[in-house]
C-alpha atoms as a PDB file:
ATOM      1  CA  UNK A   1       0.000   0.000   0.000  1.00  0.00           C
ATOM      2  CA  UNK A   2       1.494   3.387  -1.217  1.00  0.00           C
ATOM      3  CA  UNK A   3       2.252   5.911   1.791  1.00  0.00           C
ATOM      4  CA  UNK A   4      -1.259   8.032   2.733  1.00  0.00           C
ATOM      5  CA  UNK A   5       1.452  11.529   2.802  1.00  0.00           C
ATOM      6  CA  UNK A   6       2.949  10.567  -0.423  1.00  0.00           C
ATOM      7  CA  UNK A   7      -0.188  10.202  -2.265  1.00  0.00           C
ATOM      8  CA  UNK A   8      -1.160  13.473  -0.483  1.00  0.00           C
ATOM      9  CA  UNK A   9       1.156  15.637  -1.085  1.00  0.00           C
ATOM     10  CA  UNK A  10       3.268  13.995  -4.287  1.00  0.00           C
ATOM     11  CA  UNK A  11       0.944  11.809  -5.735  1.00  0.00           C
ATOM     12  CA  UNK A  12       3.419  11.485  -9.122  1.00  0.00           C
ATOM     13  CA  UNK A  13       5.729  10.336  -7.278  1.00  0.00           C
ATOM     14  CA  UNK A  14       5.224   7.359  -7.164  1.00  0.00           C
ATOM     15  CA  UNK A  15       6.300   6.570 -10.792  1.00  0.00           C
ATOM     16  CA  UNK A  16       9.542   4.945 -11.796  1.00  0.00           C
ATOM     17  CA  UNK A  17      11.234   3.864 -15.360  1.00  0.00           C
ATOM     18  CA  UNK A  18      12.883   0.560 -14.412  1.00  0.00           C
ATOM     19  CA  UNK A  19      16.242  -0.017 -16.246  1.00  0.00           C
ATOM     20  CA  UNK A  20      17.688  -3.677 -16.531  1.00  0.00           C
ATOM     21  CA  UNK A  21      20.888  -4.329 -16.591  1.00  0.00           C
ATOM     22  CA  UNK A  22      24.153  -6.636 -16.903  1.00  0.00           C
ATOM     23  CA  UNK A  23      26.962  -7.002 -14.168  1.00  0.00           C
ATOM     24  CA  UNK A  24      27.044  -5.383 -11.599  1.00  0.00           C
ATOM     25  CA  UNK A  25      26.692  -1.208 -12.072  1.00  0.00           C
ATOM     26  CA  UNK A  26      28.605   1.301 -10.216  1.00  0.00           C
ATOM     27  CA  UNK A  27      26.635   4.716 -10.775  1.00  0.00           C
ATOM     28  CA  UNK A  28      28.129   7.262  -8.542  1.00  0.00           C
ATOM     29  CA  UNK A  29      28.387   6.019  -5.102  1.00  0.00           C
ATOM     30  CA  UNK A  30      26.033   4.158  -6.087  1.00  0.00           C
ATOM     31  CA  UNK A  31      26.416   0.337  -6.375  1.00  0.00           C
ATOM     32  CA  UNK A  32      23.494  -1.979  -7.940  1.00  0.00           C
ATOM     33  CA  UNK A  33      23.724  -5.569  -8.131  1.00  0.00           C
ATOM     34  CA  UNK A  34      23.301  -7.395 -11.266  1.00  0.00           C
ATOM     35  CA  UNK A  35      19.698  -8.700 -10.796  1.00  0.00           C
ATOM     36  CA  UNK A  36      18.662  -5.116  -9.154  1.00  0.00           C
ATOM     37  CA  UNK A  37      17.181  -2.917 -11.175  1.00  0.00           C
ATOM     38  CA  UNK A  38      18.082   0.860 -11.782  1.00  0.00           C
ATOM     39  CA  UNK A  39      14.494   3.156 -11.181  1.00  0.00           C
ATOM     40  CA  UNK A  40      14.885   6.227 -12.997  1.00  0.00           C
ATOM     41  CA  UNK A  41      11.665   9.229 -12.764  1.00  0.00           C
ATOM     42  CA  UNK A  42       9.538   8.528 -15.377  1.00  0.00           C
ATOM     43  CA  UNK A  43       7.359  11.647 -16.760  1.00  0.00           C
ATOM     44  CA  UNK A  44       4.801  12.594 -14.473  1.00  0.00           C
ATOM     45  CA  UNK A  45       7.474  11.733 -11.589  1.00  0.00           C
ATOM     46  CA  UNK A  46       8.355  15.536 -10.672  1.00  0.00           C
ATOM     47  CA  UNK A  47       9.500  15.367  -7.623  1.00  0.00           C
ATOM     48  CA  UNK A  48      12.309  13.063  -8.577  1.00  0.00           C
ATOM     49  CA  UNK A  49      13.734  15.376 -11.293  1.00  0.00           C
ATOM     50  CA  UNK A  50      13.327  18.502  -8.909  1.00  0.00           C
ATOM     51  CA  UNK A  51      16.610  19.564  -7.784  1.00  0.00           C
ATOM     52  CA  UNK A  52      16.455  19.277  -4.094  1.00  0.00           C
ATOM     53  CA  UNK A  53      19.596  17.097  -3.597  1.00  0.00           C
ATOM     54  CA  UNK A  54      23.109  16.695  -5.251  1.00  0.00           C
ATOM     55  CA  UNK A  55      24.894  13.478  -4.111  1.00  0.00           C
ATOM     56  CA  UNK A  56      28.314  13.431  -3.323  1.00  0.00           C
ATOM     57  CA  UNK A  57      31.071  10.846  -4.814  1.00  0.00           C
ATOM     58  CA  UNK A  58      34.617  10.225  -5.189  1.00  0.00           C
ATOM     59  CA  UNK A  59      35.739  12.240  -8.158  1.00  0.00           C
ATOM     60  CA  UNK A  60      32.942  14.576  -8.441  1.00  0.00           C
ATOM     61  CA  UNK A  61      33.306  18.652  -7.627  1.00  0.00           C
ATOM     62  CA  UNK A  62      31.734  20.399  -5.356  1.00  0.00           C
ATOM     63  CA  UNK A  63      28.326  19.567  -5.235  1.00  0.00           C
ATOM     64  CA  UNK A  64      25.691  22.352  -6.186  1.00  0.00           C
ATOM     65  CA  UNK A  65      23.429  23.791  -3.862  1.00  0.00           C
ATOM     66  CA  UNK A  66      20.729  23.484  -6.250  1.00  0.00           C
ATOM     67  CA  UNK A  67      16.962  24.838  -6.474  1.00  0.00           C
ATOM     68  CA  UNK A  68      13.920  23.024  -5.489  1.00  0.00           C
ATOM     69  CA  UNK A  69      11.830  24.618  -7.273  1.00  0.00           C
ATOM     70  CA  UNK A  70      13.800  23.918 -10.786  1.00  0.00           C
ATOM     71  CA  UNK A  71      12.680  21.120 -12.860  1.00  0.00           C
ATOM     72  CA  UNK A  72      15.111  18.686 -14.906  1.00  0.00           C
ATOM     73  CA  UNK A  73      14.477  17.977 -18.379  1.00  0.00           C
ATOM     74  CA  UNK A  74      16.697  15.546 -18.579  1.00  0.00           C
ATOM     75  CA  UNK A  75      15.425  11.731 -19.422  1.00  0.00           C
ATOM     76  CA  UNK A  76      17.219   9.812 -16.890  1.00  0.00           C
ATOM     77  CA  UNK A  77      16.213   6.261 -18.936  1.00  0.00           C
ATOM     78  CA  UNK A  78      17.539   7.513 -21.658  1.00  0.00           C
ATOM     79  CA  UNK A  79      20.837   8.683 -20.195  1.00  0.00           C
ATOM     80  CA  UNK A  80      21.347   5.520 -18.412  1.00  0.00           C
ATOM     81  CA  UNK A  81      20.647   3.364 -21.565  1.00  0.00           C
ATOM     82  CA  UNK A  82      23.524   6.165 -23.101  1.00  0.00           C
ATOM     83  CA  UNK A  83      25.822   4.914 -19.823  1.00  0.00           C
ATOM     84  CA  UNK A  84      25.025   1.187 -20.448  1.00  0.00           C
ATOM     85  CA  UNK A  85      25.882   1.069 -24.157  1.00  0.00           C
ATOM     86  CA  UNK A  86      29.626   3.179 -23.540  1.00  0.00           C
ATOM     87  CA  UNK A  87      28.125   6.699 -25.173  1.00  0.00           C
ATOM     88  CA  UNK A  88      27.733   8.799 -21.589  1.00  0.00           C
ATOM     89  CA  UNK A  89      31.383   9.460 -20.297  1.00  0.00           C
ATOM     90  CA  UNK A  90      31.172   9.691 -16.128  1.00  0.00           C
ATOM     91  CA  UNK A  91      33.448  12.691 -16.355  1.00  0.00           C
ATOM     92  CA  UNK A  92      29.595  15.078 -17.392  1.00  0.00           C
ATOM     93  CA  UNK A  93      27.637  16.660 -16.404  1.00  0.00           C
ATOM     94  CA  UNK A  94      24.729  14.073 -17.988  1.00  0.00           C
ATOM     95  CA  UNK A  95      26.371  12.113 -15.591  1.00  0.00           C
ATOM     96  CA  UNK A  96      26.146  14.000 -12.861  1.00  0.00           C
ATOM     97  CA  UNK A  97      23.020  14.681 -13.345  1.00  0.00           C
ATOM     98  CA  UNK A  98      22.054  11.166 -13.905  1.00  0.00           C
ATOM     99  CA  UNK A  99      23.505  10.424 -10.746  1.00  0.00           C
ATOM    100  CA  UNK A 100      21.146  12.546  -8.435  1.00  0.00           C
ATOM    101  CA  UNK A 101      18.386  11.853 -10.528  1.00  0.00           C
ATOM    102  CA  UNK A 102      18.401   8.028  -9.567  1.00  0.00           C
ATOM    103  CA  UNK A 103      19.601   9.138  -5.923  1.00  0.00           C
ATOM    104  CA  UNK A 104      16.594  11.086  -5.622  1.00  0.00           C
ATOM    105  CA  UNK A 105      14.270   8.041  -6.996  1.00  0.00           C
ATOM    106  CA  UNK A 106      16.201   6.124  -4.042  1.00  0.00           C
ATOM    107  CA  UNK A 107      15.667   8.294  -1.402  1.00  0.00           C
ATOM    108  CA  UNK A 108      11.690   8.254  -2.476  1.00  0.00           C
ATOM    109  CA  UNK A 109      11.541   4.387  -2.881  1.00  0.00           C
ATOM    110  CA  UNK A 110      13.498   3.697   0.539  1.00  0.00           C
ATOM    111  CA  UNK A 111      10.707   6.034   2.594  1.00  0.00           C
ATOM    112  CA  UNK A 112       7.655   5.184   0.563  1.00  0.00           C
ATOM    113  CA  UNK A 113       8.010   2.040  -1.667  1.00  0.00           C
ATOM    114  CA  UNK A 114       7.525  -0.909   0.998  1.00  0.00           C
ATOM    115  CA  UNK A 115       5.268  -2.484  -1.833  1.00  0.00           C
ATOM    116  CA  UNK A 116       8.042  -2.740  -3.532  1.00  0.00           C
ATOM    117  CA  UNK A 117       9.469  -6.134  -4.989  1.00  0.00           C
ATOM    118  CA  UNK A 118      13.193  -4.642  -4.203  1.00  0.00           C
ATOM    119  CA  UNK A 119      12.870  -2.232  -1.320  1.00  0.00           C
ATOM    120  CA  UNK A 120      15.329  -3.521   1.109  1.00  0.00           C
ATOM    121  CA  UNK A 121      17.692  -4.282  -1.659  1.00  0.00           C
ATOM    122  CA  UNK A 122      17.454  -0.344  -2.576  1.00  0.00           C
ATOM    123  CA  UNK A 123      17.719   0.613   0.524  1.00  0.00           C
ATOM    124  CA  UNK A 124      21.312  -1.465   1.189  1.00  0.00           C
ATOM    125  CA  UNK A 125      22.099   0.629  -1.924  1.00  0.00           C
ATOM    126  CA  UNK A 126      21.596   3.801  -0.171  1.00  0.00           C
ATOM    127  CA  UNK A 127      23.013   2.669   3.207  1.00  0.00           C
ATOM    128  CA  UNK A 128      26.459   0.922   1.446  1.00  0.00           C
ATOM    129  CA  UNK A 129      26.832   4.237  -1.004  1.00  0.00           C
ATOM    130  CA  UNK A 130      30.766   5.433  -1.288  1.00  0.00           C
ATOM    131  CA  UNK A 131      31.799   8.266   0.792  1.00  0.00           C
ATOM    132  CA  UNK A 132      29.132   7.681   3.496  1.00  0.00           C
ATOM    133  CA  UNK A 133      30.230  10.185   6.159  1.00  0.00           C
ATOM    134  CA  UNK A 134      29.718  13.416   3.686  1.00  0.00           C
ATOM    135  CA  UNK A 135      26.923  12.076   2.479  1.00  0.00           C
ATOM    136  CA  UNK A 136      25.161  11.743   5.924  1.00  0.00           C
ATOM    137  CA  UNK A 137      26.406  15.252   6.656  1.00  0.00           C
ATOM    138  CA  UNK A 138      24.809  16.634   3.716  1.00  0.00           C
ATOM    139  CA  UNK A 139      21.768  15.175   4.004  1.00  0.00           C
ATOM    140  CA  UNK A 140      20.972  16.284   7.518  1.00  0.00           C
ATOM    141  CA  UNK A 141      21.897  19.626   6.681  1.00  0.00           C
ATOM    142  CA  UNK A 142      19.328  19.558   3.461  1.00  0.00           C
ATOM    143  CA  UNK A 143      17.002  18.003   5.997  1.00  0.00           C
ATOM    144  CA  UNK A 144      17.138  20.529   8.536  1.00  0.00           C
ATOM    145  CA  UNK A 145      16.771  23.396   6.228  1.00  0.00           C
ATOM    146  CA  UNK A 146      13.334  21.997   4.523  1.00  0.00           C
ATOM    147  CA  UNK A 147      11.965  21.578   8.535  1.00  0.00           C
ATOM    148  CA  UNK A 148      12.814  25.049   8.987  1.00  0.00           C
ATOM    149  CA  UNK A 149      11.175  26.585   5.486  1.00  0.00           C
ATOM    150  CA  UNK A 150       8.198  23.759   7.007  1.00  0.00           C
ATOM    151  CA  UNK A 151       7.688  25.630   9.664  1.00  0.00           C
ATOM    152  CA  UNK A 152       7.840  29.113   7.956  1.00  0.00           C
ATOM    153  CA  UNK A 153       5.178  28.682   5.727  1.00  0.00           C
ATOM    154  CA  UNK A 154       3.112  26.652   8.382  1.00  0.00           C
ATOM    155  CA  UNK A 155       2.816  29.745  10.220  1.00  0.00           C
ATOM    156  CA  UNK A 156       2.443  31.891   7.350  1.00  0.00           C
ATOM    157  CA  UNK A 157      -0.475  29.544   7.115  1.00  0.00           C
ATOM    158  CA  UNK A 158       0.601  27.958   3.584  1.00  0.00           C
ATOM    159  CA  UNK A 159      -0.083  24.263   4.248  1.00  0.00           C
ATOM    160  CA  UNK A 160       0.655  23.207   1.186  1.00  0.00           C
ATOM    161  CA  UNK A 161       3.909  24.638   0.769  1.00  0.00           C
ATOM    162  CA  UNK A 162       4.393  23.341   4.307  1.00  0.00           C
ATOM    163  CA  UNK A 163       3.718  19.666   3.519  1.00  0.00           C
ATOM    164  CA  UNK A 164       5.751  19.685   0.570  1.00  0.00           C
ATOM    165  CA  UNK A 165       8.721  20.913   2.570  1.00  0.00           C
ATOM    166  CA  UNK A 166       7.698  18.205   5.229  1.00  0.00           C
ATOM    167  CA  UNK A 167       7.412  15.669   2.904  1.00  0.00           C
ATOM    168  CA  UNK A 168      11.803  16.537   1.680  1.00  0.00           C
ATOM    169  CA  UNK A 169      12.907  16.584   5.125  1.00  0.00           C
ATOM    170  CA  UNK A 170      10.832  13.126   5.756  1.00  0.00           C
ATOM    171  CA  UNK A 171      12.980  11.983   2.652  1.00  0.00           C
ATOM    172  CA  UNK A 172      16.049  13.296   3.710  1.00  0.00           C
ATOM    173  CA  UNK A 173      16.046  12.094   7.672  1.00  0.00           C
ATOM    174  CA  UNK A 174      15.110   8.552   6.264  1.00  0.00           C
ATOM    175  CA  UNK A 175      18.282   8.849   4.366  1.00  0.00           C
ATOM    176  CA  UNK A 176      20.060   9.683   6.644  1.00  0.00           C
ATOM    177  CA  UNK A 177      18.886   6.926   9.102  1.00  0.00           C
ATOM    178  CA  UNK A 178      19.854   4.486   6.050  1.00  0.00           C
ATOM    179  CA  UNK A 179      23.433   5.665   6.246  1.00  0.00           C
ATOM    180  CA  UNK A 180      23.883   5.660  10.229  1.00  0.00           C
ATOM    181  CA  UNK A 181      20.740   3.375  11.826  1.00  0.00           C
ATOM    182  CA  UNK A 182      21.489   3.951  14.953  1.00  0.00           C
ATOM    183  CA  UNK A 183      22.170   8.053  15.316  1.00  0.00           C
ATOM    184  CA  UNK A 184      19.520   9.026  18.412  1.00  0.00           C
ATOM    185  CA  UNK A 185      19.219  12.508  16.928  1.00  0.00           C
ATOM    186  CA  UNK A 186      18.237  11.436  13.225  1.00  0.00           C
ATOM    187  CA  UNK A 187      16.117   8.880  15.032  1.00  0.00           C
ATOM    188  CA  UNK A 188      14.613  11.428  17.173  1.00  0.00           C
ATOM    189  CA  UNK A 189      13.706  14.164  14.572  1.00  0.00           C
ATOM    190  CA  UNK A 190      12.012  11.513  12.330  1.00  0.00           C
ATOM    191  CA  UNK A 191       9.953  10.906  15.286  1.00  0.00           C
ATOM    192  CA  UNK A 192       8.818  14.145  15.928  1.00  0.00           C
ATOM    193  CA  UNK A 193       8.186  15.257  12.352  1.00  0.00           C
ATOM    194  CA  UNK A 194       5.997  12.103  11.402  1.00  0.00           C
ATOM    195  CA  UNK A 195       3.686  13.166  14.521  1.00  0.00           C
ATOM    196  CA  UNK A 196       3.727  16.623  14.040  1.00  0.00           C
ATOM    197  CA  UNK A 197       2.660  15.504   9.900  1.00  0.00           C
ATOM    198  CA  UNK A 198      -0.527  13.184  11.725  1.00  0.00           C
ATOM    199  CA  UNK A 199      -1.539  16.219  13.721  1.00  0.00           C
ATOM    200  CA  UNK A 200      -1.354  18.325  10.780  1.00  0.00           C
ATOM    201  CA  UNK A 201      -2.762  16.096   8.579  1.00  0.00           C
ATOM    202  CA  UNK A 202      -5.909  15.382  11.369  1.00  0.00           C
ATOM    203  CA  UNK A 203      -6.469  19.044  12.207  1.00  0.00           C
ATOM    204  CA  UNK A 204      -5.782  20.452   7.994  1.00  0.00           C
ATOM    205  CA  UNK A 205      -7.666  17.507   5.978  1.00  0.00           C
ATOM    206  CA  UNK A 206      -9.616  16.493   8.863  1.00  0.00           C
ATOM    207  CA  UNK A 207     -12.036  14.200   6.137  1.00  0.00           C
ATOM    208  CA  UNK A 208      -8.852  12.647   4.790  1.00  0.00           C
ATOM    209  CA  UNK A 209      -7.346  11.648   8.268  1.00  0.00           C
ATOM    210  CA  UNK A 210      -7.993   9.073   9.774  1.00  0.00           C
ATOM    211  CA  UNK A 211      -5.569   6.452   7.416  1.00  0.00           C
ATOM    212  CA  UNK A 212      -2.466   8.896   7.363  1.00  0.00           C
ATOM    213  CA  UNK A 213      -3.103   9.922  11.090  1.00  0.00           C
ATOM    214  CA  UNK A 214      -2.774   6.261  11.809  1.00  0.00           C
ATOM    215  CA  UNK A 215       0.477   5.399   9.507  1.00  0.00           C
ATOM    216  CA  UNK A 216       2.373   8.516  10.665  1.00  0.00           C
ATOM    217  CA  UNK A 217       1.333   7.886  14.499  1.00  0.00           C
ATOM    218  CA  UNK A 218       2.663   4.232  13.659  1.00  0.00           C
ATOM    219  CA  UNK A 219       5.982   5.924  12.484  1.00  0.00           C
ATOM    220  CA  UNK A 220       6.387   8.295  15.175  1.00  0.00           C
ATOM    221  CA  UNK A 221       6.062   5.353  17.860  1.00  0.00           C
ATOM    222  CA  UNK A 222       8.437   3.918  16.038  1.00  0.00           C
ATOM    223  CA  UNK A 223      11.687   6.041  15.393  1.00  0.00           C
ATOM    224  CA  UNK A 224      10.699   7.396  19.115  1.00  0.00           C
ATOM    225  CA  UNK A 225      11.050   4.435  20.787  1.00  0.00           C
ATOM    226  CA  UNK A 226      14.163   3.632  19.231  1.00  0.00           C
ATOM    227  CA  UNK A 227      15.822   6.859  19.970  1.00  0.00           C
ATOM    228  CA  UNK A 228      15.077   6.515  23.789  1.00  0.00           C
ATOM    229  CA  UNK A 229      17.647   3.562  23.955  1.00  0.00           C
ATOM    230  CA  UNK A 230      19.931   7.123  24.126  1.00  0.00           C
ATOM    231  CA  UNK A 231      20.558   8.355  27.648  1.00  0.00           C
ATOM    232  CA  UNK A 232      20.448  11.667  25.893  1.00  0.00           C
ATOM    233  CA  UNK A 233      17.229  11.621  24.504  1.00  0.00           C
ATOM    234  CA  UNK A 234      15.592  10.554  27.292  1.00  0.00           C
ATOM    235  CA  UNK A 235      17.401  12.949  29.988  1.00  0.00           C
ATOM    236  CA  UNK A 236      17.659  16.071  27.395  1.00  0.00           C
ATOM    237  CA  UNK A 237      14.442  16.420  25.373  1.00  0.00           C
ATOM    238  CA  UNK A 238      10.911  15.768  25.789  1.00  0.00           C
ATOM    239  CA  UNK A 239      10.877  12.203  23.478  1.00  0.00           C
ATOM    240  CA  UNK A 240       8.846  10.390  26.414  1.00  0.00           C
ATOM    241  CA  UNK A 241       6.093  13.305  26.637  1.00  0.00           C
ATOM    242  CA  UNK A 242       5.673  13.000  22.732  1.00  0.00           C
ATOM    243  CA  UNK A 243       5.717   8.885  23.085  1.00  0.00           C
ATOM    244  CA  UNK A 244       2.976   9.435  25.622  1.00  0.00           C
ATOM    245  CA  UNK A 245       1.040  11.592  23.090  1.00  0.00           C
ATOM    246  CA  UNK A 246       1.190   8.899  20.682  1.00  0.00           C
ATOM    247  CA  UNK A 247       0.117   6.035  22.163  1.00  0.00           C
ATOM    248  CA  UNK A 248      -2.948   7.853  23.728  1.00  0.00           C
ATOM    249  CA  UNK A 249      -3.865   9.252  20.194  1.00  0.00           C
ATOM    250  CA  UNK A 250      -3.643   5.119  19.065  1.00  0.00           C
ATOM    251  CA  UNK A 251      -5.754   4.361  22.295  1.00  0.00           C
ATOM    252  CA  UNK A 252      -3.251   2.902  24.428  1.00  0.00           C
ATOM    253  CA  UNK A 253      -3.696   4.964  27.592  1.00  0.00           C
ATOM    254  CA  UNK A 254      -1.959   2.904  29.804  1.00  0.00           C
ATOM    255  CA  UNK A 255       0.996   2.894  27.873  1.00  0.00           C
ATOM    256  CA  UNK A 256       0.516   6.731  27.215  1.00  0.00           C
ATOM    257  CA  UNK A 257       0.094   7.544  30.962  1.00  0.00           C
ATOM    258  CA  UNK A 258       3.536   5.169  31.732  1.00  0.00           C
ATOM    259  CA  UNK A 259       5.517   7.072  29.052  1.00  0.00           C
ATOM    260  CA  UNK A 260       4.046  10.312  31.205  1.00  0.00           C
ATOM    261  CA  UNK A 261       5.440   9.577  34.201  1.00  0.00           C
ATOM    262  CA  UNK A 262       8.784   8.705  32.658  1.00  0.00           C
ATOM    263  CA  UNK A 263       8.877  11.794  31.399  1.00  0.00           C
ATOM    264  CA  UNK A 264       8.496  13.330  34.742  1.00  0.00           C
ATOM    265  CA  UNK A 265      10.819  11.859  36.447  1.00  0.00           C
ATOM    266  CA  UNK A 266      13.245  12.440  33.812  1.00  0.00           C
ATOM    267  CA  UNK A 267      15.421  15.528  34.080  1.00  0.00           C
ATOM    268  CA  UNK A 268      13.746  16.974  30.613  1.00  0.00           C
ATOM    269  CA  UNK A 269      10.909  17.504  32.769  1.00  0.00           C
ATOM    270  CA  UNK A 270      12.666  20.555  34.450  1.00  0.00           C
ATOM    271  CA  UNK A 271      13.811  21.469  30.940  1.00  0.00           C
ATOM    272  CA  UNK A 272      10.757  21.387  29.053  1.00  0.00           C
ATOM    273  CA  UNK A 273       8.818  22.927  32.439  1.00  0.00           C
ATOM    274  CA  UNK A 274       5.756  23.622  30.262  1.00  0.00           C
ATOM    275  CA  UNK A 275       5.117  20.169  29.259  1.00  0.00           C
ATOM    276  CA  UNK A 276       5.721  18.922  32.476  1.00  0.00           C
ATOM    277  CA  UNK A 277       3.237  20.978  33.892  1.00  0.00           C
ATOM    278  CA  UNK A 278       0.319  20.395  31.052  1.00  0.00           C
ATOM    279  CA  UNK A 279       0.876  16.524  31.945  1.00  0.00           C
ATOM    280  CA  UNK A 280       0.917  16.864  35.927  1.00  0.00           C
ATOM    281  CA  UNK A 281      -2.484  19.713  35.181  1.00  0.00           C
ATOM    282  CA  UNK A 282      -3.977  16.518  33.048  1.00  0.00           C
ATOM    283  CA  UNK A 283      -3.804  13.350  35.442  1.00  0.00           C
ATOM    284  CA  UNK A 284      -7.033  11.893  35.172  1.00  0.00           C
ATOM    285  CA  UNK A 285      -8.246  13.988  32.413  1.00  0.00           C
ATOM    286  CA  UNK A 286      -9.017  12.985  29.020  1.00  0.00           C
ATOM    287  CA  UNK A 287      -7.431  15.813  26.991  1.00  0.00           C
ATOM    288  CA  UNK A 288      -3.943  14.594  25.214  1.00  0.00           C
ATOM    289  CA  UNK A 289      -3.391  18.375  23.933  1.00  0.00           C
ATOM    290  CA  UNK A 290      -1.315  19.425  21.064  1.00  0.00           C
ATOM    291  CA  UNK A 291       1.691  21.039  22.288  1.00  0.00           C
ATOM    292  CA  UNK A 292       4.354  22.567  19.677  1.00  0.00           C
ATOM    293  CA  UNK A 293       7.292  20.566  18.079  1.00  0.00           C
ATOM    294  CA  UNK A 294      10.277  20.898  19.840  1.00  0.00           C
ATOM    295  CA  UNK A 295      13.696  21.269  18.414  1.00  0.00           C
ATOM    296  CA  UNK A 296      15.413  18.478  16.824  1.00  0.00           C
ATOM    297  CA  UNK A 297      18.953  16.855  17.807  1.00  0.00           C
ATOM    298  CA  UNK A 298      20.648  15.646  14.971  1.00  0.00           C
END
């Protein structure tokens, strides 16, 4: 089943050119296995041939900033067939740009394609691509500068533009958590942004909710309770407040209530003196609120 906030905010996304192809390929820092396909954006796919990430590799120059809102017009199948057949040199820029468009389809297909026949394989390519450390670097910073244009035009009141810069930084952190599984702060931040998306997406599209609510919420519970295996997380931000939230919004108020009092008796509690005192004013009551997302740690 295709991701509820994919379909909602980048519905074309979801289409892929699938290139076949002998021996094993090296495409960047990028390495595909003989029997694993290369996707490539096929027409309508727009968001893959927007230019919202560059991927670094050994050889390449420095990597352009790029513009989001820019379009390629490039055919990545047909540049890749080019590659295949000897006619596409790597030192291009076809190449390059070849490269980040197939990146790009990775980082979409690793978040959103679990129906997939070859998601985990595409996701090993991702998480085993060359020069690792700069490319985890880069991506968190990309990701942390979409969640803060996110939260410009959310209070500018432009969901839409919000979303879409939601939906990047969702890409991005996933990344990111490909190429080092077990950082608490990437882990973390994808937990807060996937339930800040379900309370956006229940309070914005409140007919459209109730599926995405639940997938995100799912998420959130997720990446959260991995990244309070950290001693940081849990003593230095308010993770067990916003696990609480979560499982009361998926009706587990025992579990919710538990996660509470963790976070009380954590010392977050006298950081984060707000939430603190919105859970001890709600013992017994049936509210969960809505408090605002707190900063990220990556």
């Amino acid at each position: 089943m295709a991701s509820f906030f994919q379909e909602l905010v980048a519905p074309g996304s979801r289409a892929f050119t699938w290139v076949e192809h002998e021996g094993e390929l090296h495409l960047g820092p990028f390495t595909f296995p003989a029997d694993l396909p290369v996707p490539v954006a096929a027409t309508e796919n727009t968001l893959a041939k927007q230019l919202w990430f560059d991927f670094p590799y050994p050889g390449r120059g420095p990597v352009p900033t790029g513009h989001d809102e820019d379009e390629e017009t490039i055919d990545g199948g047909e540049l890749l067939r080019g590659l295949l057949e000897g006619h596409l040199p790597a030192a291009s820029p076809d190449y390059d740009r070849l490269v980040d468009q197939v990146g790009r389809c990775l980082l979409i297909l690793a978040a959103f394609g679990r129906e997939e026949p070859h998601h985990r394989e595409l996701e090993q390519v991702i998480a085993r691509a060359e020069e690792g450390a700069a490319l985890f670097d880069m991506l968190l910073r990309h990701a942390q500068h979409h969640l803060q244009e996110g939260t410009h035009f959310a209070e500018q009141y432009e969901g839409e533009a919000a979303l879409r810069e939601f939906l990047l930084a969702r890409l991005l952190l996933h990344g990111a958590h490909l190429v080092s599984p077990t950082t608490p702060g990437v882990l973390y931040d994808l937990g807060v942004l996937c339930y800040e998306l379900a309370r956006r997406i229940s309070s914005d599209r409140p007919d459209e909710a109730k599926d995405g609510q639940h997938e995100l919420l799912a998420e959130s519970l997720h990446y959260l309770q991995l990244a309070l295996a950290d001693a940081a997380i849990r003593e230095e931000t308010p993770a067990f407040f916003l696990l609480g939230l979560c499982r009361e919004e998926t009706g587990d108020r025992e579990g919710a209530w538990s996660a509470y009092e963790r976070f009380l008796a954590s010392p977050a509690s006298e950081q984060y003196k707000d939430l603190a005192l919105e859970v001890r004013g709600r013992r017994g009551e049936g509210d969960s609120g809505s408090p605002d997302r707190t900063g990220g740690k990556s």
